[in-house]
Protein backbone atom coordinates (compact mmCIF):
# COMPACT_ATOMS: atom_id res chain seq x y z
CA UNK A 1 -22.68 -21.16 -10.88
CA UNK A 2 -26.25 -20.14 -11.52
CA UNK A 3 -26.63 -16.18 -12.05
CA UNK A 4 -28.95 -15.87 -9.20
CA UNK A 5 -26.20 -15.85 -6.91
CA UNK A 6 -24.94 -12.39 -7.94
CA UNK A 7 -27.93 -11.41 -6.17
CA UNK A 8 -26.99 -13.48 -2.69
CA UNK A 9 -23.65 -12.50 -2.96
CA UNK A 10 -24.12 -9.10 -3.06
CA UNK A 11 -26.93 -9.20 -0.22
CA UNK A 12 -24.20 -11.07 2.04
CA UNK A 13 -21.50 -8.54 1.25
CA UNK A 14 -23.43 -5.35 2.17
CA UNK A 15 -25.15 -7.48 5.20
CA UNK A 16 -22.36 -9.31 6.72
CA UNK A 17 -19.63 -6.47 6.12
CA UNK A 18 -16.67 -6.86 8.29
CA UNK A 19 -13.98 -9.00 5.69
CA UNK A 20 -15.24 -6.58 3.03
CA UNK A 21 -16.00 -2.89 4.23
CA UNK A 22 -13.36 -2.49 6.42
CA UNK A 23 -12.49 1.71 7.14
CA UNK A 24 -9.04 1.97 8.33
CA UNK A 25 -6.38 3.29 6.11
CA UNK A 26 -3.31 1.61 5.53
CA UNK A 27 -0.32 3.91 6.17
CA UNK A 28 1.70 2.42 3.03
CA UNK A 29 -1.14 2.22 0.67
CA UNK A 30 -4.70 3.67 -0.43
CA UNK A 31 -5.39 0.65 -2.67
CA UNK A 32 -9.03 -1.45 -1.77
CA UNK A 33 -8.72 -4.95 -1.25
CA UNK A 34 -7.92 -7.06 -3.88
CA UNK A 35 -10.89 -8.39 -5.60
CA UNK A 36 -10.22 -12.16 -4.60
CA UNK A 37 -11.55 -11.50 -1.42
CA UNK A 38 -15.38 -11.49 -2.75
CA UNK A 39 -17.00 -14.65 -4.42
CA UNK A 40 -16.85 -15.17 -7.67
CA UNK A 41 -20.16 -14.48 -9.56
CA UNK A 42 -21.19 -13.95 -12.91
CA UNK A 43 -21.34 -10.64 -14.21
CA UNK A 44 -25.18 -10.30 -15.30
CA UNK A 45 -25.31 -7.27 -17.48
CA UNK A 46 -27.79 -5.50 -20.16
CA UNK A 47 -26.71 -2.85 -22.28
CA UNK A 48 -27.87 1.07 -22.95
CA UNK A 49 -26.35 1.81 -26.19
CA UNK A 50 -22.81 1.83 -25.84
CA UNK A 51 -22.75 1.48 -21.72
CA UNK A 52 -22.95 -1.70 -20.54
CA UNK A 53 -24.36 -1.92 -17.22
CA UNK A 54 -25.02 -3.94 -13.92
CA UNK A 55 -27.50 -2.72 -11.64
CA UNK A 56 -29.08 -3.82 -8.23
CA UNK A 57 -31.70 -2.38 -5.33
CA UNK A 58 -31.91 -4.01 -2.07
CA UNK A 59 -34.74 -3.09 1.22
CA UNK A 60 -33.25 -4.17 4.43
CA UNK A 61 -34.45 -4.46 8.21
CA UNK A 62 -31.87 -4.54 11.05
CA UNK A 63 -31.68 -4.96 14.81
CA UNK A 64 -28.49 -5.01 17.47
CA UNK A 65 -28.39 -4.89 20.86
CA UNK A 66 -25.58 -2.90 21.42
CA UNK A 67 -25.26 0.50 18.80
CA UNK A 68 -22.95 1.89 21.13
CA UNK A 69 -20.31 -0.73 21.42
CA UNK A 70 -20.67 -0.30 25.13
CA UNK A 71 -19.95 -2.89 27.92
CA UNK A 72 -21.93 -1.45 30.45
CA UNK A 73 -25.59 0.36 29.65
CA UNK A 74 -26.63 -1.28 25.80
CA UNK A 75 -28.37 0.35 23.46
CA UNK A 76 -30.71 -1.47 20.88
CA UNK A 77 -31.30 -0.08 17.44
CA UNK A 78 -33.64 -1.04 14.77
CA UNK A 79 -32.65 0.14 11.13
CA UNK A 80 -33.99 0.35 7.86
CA UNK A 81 -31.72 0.39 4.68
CA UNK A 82 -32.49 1.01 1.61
CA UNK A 83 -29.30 0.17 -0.66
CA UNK A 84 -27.96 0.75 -4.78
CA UNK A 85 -25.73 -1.56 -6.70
CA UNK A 86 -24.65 0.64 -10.03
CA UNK A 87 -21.87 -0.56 -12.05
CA UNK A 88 -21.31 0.88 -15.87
CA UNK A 89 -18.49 0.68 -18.27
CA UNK A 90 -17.97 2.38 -21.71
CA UNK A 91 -15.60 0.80 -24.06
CA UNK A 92 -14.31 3.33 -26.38
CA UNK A 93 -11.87 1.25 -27.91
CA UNK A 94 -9.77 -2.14 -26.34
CA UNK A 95 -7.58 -0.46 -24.54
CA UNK A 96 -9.89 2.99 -23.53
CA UNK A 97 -12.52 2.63 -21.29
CA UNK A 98 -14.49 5.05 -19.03
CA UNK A 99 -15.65 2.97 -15.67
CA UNK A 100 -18.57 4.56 -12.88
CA UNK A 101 -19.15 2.12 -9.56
CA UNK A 102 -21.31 2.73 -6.98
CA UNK A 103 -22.54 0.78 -4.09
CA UNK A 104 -24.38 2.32 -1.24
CA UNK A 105 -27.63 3.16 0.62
CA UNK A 106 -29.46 5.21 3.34
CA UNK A 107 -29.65 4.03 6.76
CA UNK A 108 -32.58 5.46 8.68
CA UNK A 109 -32.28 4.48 12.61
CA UNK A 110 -34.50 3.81 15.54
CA UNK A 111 -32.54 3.79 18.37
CA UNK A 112 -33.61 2.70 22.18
CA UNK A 113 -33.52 5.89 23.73
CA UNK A 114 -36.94 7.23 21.46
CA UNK A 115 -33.83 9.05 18.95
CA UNK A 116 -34.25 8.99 15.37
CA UNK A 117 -31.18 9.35 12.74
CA UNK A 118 -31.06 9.20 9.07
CA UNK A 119 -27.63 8.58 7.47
CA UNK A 120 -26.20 7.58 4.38
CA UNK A 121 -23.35 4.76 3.48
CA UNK A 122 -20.96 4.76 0.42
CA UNK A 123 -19.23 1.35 0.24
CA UNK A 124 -15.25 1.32 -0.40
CA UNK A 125 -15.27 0.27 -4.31
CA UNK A 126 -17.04 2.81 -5.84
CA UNK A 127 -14.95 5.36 -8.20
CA UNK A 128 -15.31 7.08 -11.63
CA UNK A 129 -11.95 5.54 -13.62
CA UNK A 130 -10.92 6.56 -17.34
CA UNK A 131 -8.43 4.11 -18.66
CA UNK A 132 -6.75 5.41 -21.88
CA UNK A 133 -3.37 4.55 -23.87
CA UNK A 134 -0.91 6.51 -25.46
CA UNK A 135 1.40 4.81 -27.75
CA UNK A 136 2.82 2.07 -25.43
CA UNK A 137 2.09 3.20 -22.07
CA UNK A 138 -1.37 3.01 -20.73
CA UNK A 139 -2.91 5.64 -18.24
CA UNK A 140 -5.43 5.34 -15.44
CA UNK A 141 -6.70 8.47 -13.53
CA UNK A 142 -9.39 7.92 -11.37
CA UNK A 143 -11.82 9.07 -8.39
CA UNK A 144 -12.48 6.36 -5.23
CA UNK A 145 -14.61 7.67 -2.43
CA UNK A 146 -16.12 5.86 0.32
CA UNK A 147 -18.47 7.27 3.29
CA UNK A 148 -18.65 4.28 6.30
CA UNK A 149 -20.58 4.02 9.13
CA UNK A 150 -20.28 0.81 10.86
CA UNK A 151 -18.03 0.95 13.68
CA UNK A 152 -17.10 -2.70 14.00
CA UNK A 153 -15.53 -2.24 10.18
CA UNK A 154 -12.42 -0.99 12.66
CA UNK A 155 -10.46 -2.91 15.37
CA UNK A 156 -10.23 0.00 17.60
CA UNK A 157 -13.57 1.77 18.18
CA UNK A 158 -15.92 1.97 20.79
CA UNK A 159 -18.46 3.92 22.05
CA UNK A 160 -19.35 5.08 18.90
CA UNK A 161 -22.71 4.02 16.79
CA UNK A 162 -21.98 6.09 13.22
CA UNK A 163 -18.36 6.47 12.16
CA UNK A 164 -19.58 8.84 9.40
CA UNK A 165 -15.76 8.02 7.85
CA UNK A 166 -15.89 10.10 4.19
CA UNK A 167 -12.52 9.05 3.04
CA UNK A 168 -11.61 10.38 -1.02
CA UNK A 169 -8.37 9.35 -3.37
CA UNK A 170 -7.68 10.92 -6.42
CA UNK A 171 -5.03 9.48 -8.26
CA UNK A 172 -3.56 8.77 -11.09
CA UNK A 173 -0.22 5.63 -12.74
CA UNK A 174 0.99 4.60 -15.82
CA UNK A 175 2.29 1.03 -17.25
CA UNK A 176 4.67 0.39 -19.70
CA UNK A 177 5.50 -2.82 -21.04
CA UNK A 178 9.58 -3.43 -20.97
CA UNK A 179 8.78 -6.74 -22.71
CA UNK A 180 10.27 -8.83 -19.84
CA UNK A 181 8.39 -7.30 -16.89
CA UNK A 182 5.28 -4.40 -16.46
CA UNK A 183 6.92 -1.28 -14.87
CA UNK A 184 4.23 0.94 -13.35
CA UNK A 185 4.53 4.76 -11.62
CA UNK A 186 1.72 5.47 -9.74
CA UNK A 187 1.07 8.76 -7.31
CA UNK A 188 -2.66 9.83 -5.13
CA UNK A 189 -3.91 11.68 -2.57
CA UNK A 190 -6.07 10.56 -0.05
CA UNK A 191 -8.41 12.74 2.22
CA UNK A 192 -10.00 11.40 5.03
CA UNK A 193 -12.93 12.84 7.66
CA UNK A 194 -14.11 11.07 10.02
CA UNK A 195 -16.71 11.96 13.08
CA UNK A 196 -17.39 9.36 14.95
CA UNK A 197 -21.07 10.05 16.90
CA UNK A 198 -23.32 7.98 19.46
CA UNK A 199 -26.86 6.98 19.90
CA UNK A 200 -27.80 10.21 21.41
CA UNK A 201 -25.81 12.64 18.88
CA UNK A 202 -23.18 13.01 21.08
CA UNK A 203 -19.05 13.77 18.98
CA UNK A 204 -16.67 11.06 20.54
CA UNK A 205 -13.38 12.34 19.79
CA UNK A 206 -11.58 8.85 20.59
CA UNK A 207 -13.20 7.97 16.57
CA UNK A 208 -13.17 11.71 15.33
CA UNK A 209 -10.35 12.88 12.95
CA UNK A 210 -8.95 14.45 9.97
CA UNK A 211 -5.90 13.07 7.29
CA UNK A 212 -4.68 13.82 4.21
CA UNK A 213 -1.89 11.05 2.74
CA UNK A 214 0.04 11.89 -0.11
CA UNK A 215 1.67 8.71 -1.74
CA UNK A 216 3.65 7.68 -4.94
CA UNK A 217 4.91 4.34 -5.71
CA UNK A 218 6.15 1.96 -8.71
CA UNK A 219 6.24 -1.62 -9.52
CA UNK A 220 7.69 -4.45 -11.41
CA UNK A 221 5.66 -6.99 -12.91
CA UNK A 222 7.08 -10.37 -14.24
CA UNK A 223 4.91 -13.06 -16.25
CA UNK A 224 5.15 -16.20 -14.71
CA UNK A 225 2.34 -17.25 -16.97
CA UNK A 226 -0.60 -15.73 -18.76
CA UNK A 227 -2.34 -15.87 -15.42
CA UNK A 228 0.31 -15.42 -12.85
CA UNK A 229 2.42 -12.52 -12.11
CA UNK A 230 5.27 -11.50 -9.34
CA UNK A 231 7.52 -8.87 -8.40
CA UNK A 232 8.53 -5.92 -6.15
CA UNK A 233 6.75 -3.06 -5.11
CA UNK A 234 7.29 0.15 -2.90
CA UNK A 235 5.40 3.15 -2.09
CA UNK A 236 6.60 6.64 0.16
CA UNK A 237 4.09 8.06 2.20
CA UNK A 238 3.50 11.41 3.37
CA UNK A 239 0.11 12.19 6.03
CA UNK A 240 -0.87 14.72 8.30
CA UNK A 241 -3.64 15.96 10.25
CA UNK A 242 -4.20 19.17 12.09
CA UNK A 243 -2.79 19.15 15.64
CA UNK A 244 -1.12 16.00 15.34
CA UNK A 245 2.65 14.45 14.07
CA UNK A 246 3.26 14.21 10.66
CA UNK A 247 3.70 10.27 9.72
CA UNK A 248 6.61 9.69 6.82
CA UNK A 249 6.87 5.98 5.71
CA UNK A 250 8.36 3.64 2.74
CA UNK A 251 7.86 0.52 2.55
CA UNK A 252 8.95 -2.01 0.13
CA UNK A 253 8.58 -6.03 -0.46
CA UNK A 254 7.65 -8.35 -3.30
CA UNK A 255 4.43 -9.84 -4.55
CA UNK A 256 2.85 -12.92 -6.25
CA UNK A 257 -0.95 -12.94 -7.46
CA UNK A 258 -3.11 -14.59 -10.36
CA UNK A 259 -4.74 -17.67 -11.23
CA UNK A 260 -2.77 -21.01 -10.07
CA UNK A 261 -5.23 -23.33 -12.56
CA UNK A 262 -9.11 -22.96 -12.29
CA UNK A 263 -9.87 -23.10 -9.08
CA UNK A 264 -7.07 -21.32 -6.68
CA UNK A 265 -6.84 -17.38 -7.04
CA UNK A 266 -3.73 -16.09 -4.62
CA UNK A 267 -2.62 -12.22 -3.63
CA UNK A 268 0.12 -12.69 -1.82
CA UNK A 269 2.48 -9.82 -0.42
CA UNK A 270 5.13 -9.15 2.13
CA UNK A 271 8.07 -6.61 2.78
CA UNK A 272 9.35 -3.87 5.03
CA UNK A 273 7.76 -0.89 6.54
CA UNK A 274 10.18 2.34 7.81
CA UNK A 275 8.19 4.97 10.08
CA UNK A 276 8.92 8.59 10.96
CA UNK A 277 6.49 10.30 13.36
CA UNK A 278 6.37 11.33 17.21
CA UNK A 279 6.50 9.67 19.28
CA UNK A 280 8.81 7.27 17.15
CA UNK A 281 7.55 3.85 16.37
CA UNK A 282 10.27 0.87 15.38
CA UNK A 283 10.64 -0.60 12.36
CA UNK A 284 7.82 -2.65 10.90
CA UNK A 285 7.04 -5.51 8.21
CA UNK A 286 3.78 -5.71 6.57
CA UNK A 287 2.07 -9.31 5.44
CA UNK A 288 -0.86 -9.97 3.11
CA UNK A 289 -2.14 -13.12 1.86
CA UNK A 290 -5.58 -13.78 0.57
CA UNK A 291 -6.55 -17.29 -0.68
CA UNK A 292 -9.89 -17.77 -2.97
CA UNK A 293 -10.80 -21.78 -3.98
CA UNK A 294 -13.44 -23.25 -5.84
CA UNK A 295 -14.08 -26.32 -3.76
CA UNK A 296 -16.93 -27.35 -6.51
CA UNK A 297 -19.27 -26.12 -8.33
CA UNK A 298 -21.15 -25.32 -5.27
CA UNK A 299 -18.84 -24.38 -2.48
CA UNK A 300 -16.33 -21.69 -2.43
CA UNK A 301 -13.65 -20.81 0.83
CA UNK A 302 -12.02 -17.52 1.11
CA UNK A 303 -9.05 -16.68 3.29
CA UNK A 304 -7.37 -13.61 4.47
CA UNK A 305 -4.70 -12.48 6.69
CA UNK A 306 -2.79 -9.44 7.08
CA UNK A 307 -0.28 -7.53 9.35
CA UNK A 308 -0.13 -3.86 8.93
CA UNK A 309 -0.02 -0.42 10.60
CA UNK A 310 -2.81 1.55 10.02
CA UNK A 311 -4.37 4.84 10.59
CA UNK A 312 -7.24 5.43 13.00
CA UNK A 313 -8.48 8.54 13.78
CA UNK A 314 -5.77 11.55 12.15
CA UNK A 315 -2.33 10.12 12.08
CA UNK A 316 -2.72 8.34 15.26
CA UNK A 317 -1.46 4.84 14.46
CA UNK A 318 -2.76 1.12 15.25
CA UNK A 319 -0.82 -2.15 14.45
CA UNK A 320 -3.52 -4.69 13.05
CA UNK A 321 -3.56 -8.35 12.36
CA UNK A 322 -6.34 -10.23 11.35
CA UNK A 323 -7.68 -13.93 10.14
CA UNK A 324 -10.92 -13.78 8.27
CA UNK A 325 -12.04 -17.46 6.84
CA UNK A 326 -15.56 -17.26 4.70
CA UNK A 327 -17.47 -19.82 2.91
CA UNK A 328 -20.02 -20.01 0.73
CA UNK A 329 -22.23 -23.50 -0.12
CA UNK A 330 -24.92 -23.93 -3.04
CA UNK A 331 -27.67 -26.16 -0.69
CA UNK A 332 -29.87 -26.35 -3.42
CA UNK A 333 -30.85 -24.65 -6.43
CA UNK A 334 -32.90 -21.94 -4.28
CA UNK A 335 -31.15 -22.20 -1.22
CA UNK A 336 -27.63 -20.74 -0.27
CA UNK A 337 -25.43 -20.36 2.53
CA UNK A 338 -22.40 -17.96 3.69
CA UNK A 339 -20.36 -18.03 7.29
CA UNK A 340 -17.63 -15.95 7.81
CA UNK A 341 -15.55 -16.41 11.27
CA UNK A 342 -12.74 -13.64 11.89
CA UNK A 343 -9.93 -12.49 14.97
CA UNK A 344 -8.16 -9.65 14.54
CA UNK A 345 -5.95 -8.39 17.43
CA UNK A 346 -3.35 -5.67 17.46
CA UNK A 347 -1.78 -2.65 19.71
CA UNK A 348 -3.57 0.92 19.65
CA UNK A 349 -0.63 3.25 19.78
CA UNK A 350 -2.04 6.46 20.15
CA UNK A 351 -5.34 8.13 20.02
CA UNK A 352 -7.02 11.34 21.22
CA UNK A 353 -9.14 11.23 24.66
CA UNK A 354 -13.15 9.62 24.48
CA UNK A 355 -15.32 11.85 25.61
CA UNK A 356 -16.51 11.03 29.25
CA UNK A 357 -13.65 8.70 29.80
CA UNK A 358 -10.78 9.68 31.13
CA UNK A 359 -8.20 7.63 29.69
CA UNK A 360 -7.86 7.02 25.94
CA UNK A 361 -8.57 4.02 24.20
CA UNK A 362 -4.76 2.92 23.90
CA UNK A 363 -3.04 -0.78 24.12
CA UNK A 364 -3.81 -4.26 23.01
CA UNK A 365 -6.95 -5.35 22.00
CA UNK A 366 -8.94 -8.57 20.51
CA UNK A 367 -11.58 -8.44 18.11
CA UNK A 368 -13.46 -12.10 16.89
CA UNK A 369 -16.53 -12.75 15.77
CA UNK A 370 -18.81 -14.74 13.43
CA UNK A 371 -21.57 -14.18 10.91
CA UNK A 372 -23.73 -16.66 8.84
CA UNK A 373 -26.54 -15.85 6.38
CA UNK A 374 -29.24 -17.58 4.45
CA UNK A 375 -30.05 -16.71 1.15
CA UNK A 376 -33.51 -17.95 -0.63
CA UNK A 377 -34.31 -17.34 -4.30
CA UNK A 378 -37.59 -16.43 -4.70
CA UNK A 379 -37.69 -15.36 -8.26
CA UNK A 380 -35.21 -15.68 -10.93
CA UNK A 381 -34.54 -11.89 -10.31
CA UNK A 382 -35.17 -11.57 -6.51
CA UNK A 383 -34.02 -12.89 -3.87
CA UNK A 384 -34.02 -12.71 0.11
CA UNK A 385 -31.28 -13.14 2.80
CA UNK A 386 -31.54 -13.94 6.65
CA UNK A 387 -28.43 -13.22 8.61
CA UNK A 388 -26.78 -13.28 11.93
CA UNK A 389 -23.25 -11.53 13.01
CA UNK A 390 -21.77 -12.16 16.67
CA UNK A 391 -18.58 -9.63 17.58
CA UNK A 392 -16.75 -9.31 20.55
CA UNK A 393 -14.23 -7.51 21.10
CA UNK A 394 -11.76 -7.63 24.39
CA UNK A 395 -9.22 -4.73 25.85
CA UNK A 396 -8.69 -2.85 28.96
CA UNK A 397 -11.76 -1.48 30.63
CA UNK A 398 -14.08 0.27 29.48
CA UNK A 399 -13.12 -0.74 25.84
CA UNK A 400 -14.33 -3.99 25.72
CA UNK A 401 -18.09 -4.61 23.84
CA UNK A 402 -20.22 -7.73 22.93
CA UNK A 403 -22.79 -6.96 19.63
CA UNK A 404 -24.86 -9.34 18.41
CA UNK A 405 -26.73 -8.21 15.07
CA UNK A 406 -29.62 -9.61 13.17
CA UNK A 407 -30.80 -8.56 9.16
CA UNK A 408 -33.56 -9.47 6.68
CA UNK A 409 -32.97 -8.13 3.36
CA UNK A 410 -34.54 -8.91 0.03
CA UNK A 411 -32.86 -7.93 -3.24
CA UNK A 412 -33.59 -7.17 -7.08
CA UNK A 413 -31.54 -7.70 -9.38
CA UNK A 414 -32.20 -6.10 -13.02
């Protein structure tokens, strides 16, 4: 694949966002996606002495119809974004490495109502990681923070224009090689705040909360070839916010991922999920399969889908399912072209009141959408990307929004 489109594909990621910077919090993990879910892309790198180093600006304009994620009285908002791709890796040795990634930018927005707002984004991905080995088992301890602000990255809000979702996991696990499988401890802790504001400044407490999740879990990893490993994993979770139930959970299940020949990367997962909190919720399963496949040289197809619980706002609790299909299609050598179509649906269990609504957002909900983009090369380093996003999302009155979403962006790519 040509390197200029490590330029479109990062333009499509940060503009057509909800496969890829989703904010909820699984209950049974604090792990990001698995990389498969992105297209693959050669790294283009340059080096600074010892560091080697990716590195990427982007400019952005953006309109929507609807910054509230109202159904009744819509709000427009035009944006500007200015955004930062900075990846860079030191190899001390083969088996010690320090590792920085950052992806983010700063929002400013002009909203309908004459109200101006500056804020800043922090995509899930980016952490400070030291890998290091000691003897035969080999250490990671690292730093992953995130700060989100799209509201439609989450199946359950409304009302709400800025998430402002800071969520923060230190942690820390250790492999050792038992010669016929990989057994690995692993143990973070995740904190999580999250104020969830309008157009006009206003706190909606129905996407306002506080967690902290502590978690430790192990594996076992089998070869089934140099590419392809399975096993079983589990992981015992402890969270709790102030003013609300305390959420205990283990889950366990096995796992298959790697590379099935050239073309097909899999992540597939599965198991059980036990809950303790108030009020009590009944035993769970949790399901994860992403698909990536290299059609040709110029067409890839990713596919997703998941059941889960997950956290909302504090420890109040949603069950989440969701189908996300993307391509991507090489027109020509200048011209390139991403759609993404996705449905989530689920059951919000509990959440705190909304204000100026009576009831809270609670129950079933649908969520479905789609999103294309155009991406033109204009130089070998720059390039510029046209796209479109339609979501909908459907529940019991007054929870139920239409957004439609337009964005320009041109990128560099050093």
């Amino acid at each position: 694949m040509p390197r200029f489109l490590l330029g479109s594909c990062l333009l499509y990621l940060l503009c057509l966002g909800p496969l890829s910077l989703r904010a909820q919090e699984l209950v049974r993990t604090a792990e990001l996606q698995p990389q498969i879910l992105s297209f693959k892309k050669p790294e283009v790198t340059f080096r600074i002495g010892p560091f080697q180093e990716t590195l990427g600006a982007s400019l952005g304009i953006e309109y929507t119809d609807n910054v509230n994620l109202t159904n009744t009285n819509k709000l427009s908002d035009f944006s500007v974004t200015q955004g930062l791709d900075l990846n860079t890796t030191w190899v001390i040795s083969h088996l010690n490495q320090l590792q920085f990634n950052f992806a983010g930018g700063v929002v400013e927005d002009f909203y309908g109502n004459g109200r101006n707002d500056v804020n800043v984004t922090i995509d899930p991905g980016s952490l400070v990681q030291f890998q290091f080995a000691v003897s035969d088992f080999l250490f990671k301890v690292y730093d992953q923070f995130s700060l989100v602000q799209n509201p439609t990255s989450t199946g359950y809000a409304t009302n709400t224009a800025n998430l402002n979702s800071l969520a923060n996991t230190v942690g820390a696990s250790v492999e050792h090689d038992l010669n016929i499988a990989v057994l690995t401890l692993s143990a973070d802790y995740t904190y999580t705040n999250q104020t969830g504001t309008t157009a006009s400044g206003k706190t909606n407490t129905g996407t306002t909360g506080t967690i902290n999740s502590f978690r430790i879990g192990s594996s076992l990893a089998f070869n089934y070839s140099p590419k392809v490993t399975y096993g079983i994993e589990d992981s015992l979770t402890r969270s709790s916010s102030p003013g609300e139930a305390n959420v205990n959970s283990f889950s366990i299940g096995p796992f298959l991922k790697g590379s099935f020949g050239p073309d097909l990367d899999l992540d597939l997962a599965a198991g059980a999920s036990l809950v303790e909190t108030t009020p009590s919720v009944p035993t769970d399963y949790y399901v994860s399969a992403a698909m990536r496949y290299q059609i040709n040289r110029f067409w890839q197809l990713i596919f997703s889908a998941a059941h889960d619980l997950q956290f909302n706002t504090g420890t109040n609790l949603t069950e989440d399912n969701h189908f996300h299909l993307r391509t991507q299609l090489e027109i020509t050598r200048f011209i390139t072209i991403a759609a993404e179509g996705f449905y989530d649906f689920g059951n919000v269990l509990t959440t705190t009141p909304t204000i100026g609504i009576a009831t809270p957002n609670t129950g079933p909900y649908k969520q479905f959408g789609s999103d294309v983009g155009l991406t033109w090369q204009l130089r070998k380093h720059i390039s510029s990307t046209l796209a479109y996003t339609y979501t909908r999302r459907e529940a019991k009155a007054p929870y139920s929004y239409v957004q439609n979403l337009v964005t320009l962006s041109i990128s560099y790519k050093f």
